[in-house]
PDB file of N, CA and C in Angstrom:
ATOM      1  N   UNK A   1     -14.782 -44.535 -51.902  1.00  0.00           N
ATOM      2  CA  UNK A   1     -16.042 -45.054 -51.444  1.00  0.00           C
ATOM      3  C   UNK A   1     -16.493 -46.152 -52.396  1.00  0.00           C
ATOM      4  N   UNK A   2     -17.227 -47.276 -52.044  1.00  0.00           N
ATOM      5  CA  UNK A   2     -17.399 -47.895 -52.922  1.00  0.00           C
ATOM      6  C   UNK A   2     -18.341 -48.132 -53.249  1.00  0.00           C
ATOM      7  N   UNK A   3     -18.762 -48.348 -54.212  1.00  0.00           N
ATOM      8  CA  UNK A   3     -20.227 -48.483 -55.124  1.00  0.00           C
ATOM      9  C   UNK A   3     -21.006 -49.404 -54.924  1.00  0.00           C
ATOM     10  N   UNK A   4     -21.427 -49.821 -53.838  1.00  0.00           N
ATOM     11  CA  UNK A   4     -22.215 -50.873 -53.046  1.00  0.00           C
ATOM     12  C   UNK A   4     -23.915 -50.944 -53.543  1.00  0.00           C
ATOM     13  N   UNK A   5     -24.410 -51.172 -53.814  1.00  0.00           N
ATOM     14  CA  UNK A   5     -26.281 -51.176 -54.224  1.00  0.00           C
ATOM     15  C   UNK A   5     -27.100 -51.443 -52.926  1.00  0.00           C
ATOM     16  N   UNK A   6     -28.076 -50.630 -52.813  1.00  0.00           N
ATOM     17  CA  UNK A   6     -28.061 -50.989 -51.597  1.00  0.00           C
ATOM     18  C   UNK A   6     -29.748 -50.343 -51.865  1.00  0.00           C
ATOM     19  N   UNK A   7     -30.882 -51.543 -51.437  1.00  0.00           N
ATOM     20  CA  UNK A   7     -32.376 -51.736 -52.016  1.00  0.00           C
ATOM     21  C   UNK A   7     -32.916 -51.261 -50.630  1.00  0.00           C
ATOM     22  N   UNK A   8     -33.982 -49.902 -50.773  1.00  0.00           N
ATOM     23  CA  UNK A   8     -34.481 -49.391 -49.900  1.00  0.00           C
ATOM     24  C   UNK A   8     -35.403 -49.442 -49.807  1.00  0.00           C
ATOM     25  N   UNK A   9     -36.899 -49.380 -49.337  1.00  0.00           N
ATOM     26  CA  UNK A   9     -38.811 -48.683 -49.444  1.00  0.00           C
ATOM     27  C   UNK A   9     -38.218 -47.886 -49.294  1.00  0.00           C
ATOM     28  N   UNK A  10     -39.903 -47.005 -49.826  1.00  0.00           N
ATOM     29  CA  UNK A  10     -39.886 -45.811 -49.758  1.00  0.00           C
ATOM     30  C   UNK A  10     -39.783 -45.258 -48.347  1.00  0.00           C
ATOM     31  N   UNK A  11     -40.405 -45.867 -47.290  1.00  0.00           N
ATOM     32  CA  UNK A  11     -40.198 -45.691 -45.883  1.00  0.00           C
ATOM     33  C   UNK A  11     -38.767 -45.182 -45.475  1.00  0.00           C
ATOM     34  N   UNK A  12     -37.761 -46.479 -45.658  1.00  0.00           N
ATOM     35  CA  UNK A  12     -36.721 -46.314 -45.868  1.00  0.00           C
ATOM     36  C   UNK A  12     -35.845 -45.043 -46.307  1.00  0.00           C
ATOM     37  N   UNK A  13     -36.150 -44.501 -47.444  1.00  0.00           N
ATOM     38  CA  UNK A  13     -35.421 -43.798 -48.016  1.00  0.00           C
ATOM     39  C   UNK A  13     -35.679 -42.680 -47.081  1.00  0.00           C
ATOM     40  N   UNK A  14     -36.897 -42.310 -46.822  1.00  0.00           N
ATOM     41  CA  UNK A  14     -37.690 -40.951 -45.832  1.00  0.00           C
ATOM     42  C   UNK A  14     -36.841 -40.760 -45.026  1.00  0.00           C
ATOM     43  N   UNK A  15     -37.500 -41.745 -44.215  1.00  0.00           N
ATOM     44  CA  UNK A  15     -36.460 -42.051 -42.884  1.00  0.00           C
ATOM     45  C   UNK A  15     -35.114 -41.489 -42.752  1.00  0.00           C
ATOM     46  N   UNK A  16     -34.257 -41.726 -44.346  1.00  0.00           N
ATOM     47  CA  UNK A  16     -32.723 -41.764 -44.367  1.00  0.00           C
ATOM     48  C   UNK A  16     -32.726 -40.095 -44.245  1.00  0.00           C
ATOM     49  N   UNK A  17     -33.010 -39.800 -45.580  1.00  0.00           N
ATOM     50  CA  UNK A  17     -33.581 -38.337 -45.848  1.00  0.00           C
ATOM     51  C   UNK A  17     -34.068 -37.454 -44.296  1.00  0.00           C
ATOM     52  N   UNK A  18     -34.816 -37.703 -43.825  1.00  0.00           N
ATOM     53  CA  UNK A  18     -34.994 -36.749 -42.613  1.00  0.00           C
ATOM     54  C   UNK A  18     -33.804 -36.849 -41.801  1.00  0.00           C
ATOM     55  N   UNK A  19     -33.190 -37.614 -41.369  1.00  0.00           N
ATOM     56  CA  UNK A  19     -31.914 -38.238 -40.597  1.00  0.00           C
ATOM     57  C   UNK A  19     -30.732 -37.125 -41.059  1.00  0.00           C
ATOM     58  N   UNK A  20     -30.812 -36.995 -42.212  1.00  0.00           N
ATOM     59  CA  UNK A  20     -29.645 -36.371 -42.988  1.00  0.00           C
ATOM     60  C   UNK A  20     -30.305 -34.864 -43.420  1.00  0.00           C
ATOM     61  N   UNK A  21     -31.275 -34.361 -42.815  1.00  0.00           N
ATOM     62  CA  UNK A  21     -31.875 -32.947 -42.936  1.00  0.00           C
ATOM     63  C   UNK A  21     -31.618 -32.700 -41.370  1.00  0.00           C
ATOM     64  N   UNK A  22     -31.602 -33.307 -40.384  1.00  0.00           N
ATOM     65  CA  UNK A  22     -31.142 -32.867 -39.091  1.00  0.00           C
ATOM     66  C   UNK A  22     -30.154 -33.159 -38.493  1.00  0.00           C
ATOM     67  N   UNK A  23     -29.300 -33.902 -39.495  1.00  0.00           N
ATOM     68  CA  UNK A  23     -27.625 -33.929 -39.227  1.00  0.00           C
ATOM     69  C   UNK A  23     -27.188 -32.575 -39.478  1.00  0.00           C
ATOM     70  N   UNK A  24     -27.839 -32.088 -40.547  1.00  0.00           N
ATOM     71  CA  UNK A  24     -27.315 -30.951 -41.545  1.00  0.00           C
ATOM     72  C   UNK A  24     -27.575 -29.491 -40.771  1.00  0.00           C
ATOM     73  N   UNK A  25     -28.783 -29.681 -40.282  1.00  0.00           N
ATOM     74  CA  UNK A  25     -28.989 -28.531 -39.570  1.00  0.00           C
ATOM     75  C   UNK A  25     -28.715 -28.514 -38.126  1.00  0.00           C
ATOM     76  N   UNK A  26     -29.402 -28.785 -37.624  1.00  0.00           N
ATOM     77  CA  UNK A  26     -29.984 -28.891 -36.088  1.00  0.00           C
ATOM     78  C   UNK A  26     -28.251 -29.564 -35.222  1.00  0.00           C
ATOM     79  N   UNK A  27     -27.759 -31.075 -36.057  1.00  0.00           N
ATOM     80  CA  UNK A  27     -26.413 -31.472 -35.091  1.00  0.00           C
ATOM     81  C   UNK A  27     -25.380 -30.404 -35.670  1.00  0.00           C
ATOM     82  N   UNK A  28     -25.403 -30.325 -36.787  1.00  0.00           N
ATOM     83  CA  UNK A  28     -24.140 -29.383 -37.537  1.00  0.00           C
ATOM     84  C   UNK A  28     -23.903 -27.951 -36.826  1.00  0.00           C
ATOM     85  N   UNK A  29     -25.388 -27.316 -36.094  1.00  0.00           N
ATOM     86  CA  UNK A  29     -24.942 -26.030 -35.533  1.00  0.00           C
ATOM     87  C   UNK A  29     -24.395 -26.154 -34.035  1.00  0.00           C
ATOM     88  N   UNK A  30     -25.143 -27.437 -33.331  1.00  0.00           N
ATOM     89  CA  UNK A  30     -24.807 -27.903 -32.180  1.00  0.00           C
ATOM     90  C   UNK A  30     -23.090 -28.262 -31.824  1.00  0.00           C
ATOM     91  N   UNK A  31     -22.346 -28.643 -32.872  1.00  0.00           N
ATOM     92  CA  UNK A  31     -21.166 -29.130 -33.035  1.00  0.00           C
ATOM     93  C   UNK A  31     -20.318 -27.904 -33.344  1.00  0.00           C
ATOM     94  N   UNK A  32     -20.985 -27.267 -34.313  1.00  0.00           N
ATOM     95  CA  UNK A  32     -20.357 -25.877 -34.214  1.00  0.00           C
ATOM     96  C   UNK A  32     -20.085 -24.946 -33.066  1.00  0.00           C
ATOM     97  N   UNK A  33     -21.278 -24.957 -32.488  1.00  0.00           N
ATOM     98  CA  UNK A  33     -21.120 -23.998 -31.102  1.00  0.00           C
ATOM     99  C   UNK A  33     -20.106 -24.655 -29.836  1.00  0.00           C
ATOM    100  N   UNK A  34     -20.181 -26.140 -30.056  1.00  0.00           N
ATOM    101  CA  UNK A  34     -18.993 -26.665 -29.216  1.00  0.00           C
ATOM    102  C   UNK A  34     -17.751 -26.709 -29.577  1.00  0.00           C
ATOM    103  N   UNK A  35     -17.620 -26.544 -30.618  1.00  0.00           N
ATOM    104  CA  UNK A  35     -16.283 -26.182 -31.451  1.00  0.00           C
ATOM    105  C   UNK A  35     -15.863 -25.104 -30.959  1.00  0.00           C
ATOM    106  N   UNK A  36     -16.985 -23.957 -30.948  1.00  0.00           N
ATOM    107  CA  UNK A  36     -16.735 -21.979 -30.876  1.00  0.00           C
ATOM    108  C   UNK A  36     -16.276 -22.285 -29.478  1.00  0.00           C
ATOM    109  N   UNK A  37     -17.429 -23.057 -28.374  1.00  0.00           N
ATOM    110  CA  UNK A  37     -16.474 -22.509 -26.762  1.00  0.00           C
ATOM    111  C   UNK A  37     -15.350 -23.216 -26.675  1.00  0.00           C
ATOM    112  N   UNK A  38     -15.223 -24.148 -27.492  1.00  0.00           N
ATOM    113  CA  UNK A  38     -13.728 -24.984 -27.252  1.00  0.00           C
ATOM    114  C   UNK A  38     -12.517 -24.208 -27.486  1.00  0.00           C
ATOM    115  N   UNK A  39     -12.769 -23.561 -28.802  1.00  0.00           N
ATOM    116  CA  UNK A  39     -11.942 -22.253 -28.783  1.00  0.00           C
ATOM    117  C   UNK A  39     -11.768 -21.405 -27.891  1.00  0.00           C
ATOM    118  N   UNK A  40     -13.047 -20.865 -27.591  1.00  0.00           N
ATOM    119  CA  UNK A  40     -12.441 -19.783 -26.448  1.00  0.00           C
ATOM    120  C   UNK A  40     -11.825 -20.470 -25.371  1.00  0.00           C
ATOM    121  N   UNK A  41     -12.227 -21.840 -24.897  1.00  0.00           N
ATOM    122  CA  UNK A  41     -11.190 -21.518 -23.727  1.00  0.00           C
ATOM    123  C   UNK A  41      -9.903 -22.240 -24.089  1.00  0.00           C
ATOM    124  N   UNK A  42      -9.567 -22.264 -25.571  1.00  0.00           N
ATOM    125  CA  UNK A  42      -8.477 -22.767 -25.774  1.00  0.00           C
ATOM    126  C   UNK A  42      -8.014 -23.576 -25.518  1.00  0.00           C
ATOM    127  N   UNK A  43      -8.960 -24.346 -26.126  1.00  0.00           N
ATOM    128  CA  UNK A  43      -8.947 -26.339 -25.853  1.00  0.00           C
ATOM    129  C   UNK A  43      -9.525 -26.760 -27.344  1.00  0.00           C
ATOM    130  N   UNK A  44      -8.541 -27.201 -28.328  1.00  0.00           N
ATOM    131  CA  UNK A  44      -9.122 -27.920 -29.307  1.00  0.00           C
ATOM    132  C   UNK A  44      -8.472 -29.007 -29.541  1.00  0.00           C
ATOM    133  N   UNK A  45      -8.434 -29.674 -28.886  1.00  0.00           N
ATOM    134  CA  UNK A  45      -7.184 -30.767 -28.858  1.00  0.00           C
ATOM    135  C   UNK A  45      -8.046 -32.258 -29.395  1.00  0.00           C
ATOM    136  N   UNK A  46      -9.093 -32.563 -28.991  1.00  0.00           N
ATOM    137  CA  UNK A  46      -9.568 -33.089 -30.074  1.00  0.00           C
ATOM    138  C   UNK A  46     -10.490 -32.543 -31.507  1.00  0.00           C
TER     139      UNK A  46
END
């Protein structure tokens, strides 16, 4: 990865921050559970 600088507001940073508190939760379990039925019907092919 590379070490890029990269000048935010504080707005900005929030913004990023909440974005990445509901990636974490809220899409991460959503993706999970499509993962789980993909399994069951024995389809994980992507």
């Amino acid at each position: 990865m590379s070490e890029k600088e990269v000048i935010l507001t504080r707005g900005g940073l929030q913004k990023l921050e909440e974005e990445l508190e509901f990636l974490k939760s809220i899409k991460r379990k959503e993706v999970a559970e499509r993962i789980k039925q993909a399994i069951e019907f024995g389809d994980i092919s992507e």
